[in-house]
C-alpha atoms as a PDB file:
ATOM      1  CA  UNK A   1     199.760 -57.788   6.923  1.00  0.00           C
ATOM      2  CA  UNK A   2     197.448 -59.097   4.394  1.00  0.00           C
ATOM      3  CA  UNK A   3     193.975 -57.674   4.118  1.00  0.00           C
ATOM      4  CA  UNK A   4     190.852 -59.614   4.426  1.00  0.00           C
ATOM      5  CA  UNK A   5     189.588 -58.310   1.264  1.00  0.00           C
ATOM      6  CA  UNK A   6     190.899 -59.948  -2.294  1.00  0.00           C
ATOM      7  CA  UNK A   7     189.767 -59.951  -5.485  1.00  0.00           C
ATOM      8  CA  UNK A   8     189.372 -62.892  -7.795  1.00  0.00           C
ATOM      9  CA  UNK A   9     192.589 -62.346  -9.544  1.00  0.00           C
ATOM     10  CA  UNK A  10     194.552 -62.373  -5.664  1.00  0.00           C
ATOM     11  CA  UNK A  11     195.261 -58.612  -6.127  1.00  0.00           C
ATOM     12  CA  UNK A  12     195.841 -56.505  -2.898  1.00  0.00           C
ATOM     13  CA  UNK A  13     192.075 -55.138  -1.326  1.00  0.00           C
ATOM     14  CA  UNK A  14     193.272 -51.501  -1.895  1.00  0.00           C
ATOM     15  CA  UNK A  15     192.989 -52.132  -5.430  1.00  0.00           C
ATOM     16  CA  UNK A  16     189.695 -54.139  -5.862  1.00  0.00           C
ATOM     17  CA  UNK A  17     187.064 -51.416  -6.964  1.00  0.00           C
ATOM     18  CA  UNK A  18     183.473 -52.007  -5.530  1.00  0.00           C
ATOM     19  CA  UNK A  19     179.818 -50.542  -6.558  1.00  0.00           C
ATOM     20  CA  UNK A  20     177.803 -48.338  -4.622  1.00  0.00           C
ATOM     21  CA  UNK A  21     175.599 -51.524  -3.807  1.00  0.00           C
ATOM     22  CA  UNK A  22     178.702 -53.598  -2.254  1.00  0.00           C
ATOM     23  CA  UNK A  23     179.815 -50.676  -0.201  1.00  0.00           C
ATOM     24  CA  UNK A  24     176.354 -50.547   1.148  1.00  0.00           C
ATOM     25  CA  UNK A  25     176.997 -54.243   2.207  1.00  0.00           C
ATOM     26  CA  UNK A  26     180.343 -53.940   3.464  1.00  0.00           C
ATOM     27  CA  UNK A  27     179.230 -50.675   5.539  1.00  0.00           C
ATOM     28  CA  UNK A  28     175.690 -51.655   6.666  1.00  0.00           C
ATOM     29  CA  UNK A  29     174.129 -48.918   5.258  1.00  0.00           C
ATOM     30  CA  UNK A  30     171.540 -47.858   2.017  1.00  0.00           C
ATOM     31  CA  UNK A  31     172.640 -46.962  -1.210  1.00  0.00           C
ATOM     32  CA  UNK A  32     171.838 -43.675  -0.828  1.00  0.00           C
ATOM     33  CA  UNK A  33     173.877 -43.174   2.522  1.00  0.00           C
ATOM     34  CA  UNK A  34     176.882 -43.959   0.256  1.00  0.00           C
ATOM     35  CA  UNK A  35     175.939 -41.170  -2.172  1.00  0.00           C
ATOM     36  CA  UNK A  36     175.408 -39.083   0.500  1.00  0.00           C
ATOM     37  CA  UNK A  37     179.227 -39.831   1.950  1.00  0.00           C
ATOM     38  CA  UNK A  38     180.055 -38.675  -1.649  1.00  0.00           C
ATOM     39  CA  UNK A  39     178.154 -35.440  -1.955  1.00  0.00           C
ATOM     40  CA  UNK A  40     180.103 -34.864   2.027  1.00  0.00           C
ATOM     41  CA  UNK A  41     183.731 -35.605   0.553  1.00  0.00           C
ATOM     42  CA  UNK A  42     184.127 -38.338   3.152  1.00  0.00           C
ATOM     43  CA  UNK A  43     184.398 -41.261   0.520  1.00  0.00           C
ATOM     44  CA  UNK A  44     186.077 -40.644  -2.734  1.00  0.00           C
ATOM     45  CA  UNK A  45     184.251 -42.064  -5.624  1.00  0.00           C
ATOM     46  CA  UNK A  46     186.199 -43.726  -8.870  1.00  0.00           C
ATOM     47  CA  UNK A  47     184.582 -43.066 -12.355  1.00  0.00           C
ATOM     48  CA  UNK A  48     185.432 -45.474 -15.187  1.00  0.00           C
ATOM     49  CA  UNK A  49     183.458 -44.812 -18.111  1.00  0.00           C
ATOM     50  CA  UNK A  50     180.376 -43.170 -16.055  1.00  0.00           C
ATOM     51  CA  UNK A  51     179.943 -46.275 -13.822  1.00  0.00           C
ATOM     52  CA  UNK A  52     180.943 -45.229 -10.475  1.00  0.00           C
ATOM     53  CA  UNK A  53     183.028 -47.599  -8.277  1.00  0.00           C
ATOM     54  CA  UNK A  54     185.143 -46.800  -4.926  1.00  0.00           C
ATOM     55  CA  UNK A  55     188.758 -47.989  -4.028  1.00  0.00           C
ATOM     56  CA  UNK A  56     188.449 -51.094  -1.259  1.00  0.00           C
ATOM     57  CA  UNK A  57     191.132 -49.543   0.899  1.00  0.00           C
ATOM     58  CA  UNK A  58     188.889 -46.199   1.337  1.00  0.00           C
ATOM     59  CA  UNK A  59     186.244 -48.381   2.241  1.00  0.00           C
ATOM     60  CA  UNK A  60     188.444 -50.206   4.972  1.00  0.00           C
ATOM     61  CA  UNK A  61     189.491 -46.679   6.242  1.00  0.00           C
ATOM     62  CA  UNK A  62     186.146 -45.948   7.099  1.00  0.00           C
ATOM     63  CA  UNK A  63     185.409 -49.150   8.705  1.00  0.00           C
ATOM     64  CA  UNK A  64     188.341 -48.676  10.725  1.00  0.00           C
ATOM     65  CA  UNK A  65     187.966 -45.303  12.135  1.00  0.00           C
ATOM     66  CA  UNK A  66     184.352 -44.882  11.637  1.00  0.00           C
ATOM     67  CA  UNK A  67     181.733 -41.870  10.442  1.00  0.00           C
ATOM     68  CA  UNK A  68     181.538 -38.725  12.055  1.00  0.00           C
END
């Protein structure tokens, strides 16, 4: 099963990394409601050279099963 999410290159979703703003998008939600998921341990945030980014798979995760 092939995910709906791709990145430019054709790589699998679960390794496309995405910006706080984009996961806002995907998830309907601010910014800050995404830092907040952070701060709560229920998204897992990537740091490459101080810029923060988060896995595409986790994101799907949460879409899937949802926020409690």
């Amino acid at each position: 099963m092939q995910s709906e999410v791709e990145n430019k290159a054709g790589s699998p979703a679960g390794l496309q990394l995405l910006t706080k703003k984009q996961v806002a998008n995907l998830l309907a939600c601010s910014v800050r409601m995404v830092e907040r998921l952070v701060a709560s341990g229920t998204l897992t945030a990537v740091k490459i050279r101080g810029a923060v980014r988060f896995r595409s798979s986790d994101i799907e995760q949460i879409m899937m099963k949802g926020v409690a």
